[in-house]
N, C-alpha and C. Protein backbone atom coordinates (compact mmCIF):
# COMPACT_ATOMS: atom_id res chain seq x y z
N UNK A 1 101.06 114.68 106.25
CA UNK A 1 101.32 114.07 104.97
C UNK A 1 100.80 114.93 103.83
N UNK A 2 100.00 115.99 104.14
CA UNK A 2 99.43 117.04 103.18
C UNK A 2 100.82 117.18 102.42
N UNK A 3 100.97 117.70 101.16
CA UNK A 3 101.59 118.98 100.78
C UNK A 3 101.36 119.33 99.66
N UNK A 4 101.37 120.99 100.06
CA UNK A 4 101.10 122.03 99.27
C UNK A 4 101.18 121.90 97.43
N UNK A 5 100.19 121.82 96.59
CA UNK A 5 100.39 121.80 94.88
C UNK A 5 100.28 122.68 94.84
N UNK A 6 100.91 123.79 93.93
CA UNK A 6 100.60 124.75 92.82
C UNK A 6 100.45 124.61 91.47
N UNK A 7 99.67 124.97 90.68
CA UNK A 7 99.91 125.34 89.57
C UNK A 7 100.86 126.70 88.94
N UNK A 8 101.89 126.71 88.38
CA UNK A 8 102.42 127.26 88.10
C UNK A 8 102.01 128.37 87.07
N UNK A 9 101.37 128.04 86.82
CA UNK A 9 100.42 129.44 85.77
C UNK A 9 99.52 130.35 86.57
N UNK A 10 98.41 129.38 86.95
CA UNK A 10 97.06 130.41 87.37
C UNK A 10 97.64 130.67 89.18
N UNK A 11 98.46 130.09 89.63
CA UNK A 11 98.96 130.20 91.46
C UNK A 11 98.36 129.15 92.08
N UNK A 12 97.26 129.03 91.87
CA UNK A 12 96.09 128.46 92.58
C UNK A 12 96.93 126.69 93.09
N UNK A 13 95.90 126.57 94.59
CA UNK A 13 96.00 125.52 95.08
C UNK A 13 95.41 124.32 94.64
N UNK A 14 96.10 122.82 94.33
CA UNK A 14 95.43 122.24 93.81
C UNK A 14 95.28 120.81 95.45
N UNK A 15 94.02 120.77 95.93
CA UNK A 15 93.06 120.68 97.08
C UNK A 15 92.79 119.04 96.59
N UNK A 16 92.18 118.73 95.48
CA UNK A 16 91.42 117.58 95.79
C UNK A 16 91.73 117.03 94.51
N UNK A 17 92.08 115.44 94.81
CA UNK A 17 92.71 114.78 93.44
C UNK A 17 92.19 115.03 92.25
N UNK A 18 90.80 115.25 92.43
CA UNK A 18 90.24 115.03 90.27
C UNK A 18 90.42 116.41 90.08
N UNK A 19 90.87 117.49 91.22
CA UNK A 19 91.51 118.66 89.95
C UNK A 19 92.88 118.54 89.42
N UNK A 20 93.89 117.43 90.51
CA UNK A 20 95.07 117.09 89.73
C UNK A 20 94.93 116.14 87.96
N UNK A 21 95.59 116.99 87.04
CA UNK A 21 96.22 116.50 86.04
C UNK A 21 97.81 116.33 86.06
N UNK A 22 98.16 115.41 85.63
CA UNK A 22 99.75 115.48 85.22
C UNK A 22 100.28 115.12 84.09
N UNK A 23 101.11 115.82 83.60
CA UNK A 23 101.34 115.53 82.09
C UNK A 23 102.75 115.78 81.72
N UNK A 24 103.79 115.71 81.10
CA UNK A 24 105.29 115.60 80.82
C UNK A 24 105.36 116.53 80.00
N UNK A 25 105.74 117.31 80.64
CA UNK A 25 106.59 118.42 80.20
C UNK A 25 108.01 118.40 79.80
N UNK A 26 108.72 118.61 78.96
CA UNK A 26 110.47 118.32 78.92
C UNK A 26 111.20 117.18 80.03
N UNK A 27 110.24 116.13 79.87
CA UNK A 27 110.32 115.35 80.02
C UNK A 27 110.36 115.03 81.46
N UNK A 28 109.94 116.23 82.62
CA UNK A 28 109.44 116.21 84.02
C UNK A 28 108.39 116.22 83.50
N UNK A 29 107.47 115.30 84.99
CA UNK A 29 106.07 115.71 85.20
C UNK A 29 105.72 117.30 86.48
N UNK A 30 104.63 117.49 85.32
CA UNK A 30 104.22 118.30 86.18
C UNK A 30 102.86 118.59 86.59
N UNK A 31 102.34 119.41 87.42
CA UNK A 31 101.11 119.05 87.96
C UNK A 31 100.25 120.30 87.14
N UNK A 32 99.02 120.30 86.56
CA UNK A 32 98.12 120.85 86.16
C UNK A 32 96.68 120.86 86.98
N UNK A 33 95.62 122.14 87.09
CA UNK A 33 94.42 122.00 87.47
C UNK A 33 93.87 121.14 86.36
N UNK A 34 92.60 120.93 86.61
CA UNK A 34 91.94 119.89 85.25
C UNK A 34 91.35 121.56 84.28
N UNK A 35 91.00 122.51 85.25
CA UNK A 35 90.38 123.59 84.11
C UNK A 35 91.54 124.12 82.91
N UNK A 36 92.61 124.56 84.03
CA UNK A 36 93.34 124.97 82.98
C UNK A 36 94.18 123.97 81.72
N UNK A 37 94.51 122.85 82.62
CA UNK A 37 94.70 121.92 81.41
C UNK A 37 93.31 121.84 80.11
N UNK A 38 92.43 121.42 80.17
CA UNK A 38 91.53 121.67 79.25
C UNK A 38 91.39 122.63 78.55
N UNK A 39 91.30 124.10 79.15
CA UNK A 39 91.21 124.95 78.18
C UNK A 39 92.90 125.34 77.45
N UNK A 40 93.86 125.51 78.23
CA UNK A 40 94.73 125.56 77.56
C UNK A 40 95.66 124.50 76.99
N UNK A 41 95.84 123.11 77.24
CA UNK A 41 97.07 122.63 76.83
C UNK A 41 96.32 121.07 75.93
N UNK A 42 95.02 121.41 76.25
CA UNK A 42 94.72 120.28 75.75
C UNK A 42 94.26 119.97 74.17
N UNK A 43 94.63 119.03 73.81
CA UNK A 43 94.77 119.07 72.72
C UNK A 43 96.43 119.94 71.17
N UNK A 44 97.21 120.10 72.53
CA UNK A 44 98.37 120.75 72.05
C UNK A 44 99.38 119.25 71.76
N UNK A 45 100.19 118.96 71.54
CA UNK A 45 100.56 117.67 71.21
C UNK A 45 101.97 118.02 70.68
N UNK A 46 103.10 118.47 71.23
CA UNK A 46 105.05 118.73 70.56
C UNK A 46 105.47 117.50 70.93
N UNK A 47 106.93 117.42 70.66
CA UNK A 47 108.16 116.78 71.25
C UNK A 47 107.81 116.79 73.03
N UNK A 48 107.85 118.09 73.77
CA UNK A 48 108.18 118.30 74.75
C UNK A 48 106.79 118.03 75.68
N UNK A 49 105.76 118.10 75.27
CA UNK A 49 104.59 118.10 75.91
C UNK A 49 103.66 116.83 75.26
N UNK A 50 103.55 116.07 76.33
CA UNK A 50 102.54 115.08 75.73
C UNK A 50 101.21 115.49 75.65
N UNK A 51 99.78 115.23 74.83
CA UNK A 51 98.51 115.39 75.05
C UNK A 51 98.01 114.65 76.04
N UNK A 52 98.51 113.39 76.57
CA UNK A 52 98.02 112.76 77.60
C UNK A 52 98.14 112.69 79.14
N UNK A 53 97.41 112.86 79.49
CA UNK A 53 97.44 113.32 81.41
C UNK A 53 97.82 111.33 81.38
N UNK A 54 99.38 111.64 82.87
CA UNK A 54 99.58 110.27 83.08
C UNK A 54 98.40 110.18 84.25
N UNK A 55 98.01 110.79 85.00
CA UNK A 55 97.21 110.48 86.04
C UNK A 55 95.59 110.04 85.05
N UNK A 56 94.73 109.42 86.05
CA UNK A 56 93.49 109.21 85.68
C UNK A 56 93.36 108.05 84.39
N UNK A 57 92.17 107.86 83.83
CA UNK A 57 91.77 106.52 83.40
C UNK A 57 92.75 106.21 81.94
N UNK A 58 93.14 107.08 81.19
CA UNK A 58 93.98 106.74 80.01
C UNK A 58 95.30 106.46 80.93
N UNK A 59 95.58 107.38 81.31
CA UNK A 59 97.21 107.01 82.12
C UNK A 59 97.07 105.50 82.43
N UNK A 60 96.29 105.15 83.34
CA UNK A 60 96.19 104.13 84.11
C UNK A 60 95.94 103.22 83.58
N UNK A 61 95.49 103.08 82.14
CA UNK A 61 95.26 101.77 81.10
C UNK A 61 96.33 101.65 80.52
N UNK A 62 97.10 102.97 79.98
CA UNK A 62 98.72 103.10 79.39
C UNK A 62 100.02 101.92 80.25
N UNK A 63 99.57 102.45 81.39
CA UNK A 63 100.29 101.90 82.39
C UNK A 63 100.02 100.80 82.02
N UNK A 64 98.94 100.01 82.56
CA UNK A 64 98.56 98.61 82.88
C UNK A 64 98.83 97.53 81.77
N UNK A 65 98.49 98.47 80.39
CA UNK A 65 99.13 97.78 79.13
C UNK A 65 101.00 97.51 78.93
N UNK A 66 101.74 98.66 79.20
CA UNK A 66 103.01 98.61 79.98
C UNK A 66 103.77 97.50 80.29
N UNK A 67 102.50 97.02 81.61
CA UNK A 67 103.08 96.38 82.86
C UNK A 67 103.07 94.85 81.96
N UNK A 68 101.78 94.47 81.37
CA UNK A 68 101.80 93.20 80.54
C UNK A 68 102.33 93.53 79.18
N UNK A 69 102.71 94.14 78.95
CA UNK A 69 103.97 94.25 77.34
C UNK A 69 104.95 93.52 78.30
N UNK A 70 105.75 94.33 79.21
CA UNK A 70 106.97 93.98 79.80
C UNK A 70 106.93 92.49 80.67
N UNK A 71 105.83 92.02 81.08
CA UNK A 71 105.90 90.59 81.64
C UNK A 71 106.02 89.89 80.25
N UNK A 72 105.31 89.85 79.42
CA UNK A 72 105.15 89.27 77.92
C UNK A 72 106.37 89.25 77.42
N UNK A 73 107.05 90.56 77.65
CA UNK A 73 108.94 90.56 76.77
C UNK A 73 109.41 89.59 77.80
N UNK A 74 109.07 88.82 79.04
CA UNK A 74 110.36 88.03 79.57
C UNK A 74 109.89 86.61 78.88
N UNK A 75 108.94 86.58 78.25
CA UNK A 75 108.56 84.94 77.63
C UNK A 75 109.65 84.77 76.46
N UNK A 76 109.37 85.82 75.63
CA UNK A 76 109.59 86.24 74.69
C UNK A 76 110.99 87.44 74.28
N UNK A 77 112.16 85.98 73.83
CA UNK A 77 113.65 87.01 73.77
C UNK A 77 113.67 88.23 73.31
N UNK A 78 113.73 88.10 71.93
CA UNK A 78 114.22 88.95 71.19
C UNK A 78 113.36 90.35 71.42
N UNK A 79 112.34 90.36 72.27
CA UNK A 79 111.80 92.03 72.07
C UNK A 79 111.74 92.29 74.04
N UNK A 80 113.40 91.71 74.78
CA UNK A 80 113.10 92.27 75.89
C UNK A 80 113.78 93.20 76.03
N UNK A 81 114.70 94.05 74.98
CA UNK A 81 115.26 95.49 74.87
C UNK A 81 113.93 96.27 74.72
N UNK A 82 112.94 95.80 74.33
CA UNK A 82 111.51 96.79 73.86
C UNK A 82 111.13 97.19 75.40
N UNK A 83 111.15 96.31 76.06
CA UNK A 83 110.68 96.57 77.34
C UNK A 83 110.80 97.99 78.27
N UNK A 84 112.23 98.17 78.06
CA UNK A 84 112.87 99.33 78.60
C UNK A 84 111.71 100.48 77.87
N UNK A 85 111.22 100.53 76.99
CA UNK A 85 110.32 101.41 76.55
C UNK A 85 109.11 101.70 77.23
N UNK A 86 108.66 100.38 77.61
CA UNK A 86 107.23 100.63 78.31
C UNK A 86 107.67 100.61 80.02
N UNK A 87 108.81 100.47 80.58
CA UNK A 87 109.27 100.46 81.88
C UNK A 87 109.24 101.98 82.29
N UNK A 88 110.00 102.95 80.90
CA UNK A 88 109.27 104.52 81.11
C UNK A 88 108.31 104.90 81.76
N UNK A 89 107.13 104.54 80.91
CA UNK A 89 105.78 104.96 81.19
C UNK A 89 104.95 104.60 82.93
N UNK A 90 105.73 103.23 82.93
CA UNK A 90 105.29 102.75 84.23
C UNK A 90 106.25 103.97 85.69
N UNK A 91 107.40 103.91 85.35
CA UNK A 91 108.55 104.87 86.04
C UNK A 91 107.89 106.39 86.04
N UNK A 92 107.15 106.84 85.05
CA UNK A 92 106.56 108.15 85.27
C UNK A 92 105.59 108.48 86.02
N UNK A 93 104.62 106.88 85.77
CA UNK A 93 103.47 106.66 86.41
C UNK A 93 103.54 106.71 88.12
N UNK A 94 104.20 106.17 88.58
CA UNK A 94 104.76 105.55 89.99
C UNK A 94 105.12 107.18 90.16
N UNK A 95 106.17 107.55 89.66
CA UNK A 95 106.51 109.22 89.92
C UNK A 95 105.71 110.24 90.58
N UNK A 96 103.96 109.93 89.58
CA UNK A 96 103.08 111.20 89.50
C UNK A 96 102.67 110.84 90.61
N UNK A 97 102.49 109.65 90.92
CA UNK A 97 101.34 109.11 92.47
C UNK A 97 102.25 109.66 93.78
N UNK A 98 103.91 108.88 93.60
CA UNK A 98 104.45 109.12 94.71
C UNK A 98 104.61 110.97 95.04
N UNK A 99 104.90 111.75 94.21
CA UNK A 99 105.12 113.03 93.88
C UNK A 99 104.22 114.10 94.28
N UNK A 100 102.89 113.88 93.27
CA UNK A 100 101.61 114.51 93.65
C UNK A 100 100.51 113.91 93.86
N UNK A 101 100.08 113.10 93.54
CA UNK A 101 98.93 112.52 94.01
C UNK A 101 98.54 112.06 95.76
N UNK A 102 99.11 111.69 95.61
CA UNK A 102 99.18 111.04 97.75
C UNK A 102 99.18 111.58 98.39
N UNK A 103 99.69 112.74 98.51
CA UNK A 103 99.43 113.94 98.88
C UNK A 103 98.51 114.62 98.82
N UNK A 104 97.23 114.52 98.18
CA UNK A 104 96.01 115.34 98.17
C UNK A 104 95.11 114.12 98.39
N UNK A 105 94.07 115.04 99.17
CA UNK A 105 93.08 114.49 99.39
C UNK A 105 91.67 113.51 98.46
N UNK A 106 91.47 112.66 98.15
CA UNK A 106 90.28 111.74 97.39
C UNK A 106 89.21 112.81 97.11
């Protein structure tokens, strides 16, 4: 069930979850070390690149806020087109775990 991460910049193997970052790139996720994300991308903020890693404790509150926006839009008519907005974030989320995360070791 291993498989192989790279980082696409530095080569290097990414071995054990808290060096995985993931963050949206042109609108794929992709996988980052935590060093090189920090020194290079962090704090960079375009269209194409978010500042926020979906993996780890902001992702995972992003998410969770998400999940109760979108139960909240079925009470509530008129803002359950909004929903589709935060169904994204959750759809990226689910992505990074099934994708890269599960795959590396705790």
């Amino acid at each position: 069930m291993n498989k192989t991460i790279y980082f696409d910049k530095c080569l290097r193997e990414i071995t054990v979850r808290n060096d995985l970052v993931t963050a949206i790139l042109f609108f794929e996720v992709v996988p980052y070390h935590e060093n090189c994300y920090a020194k290079d991308l962090k704090g960079v903020k375009t269209l194409f690149l978010d500042n926020q890693p979906i993996n780890g404790f902001s992702g995972n509150f992003v998410t969770l806020l998400a999940i109760l926006f979108c139960i909240g839009c079925f009470f509530y008519e008129p803002m359950k087109y909004l929903s589709i907005i935060a169904i994204i974030q959750i759809i990226y989320r689910l992505y990074s775990y099934f994708v890269f995360e599960r795959h590396i070791e705790k």
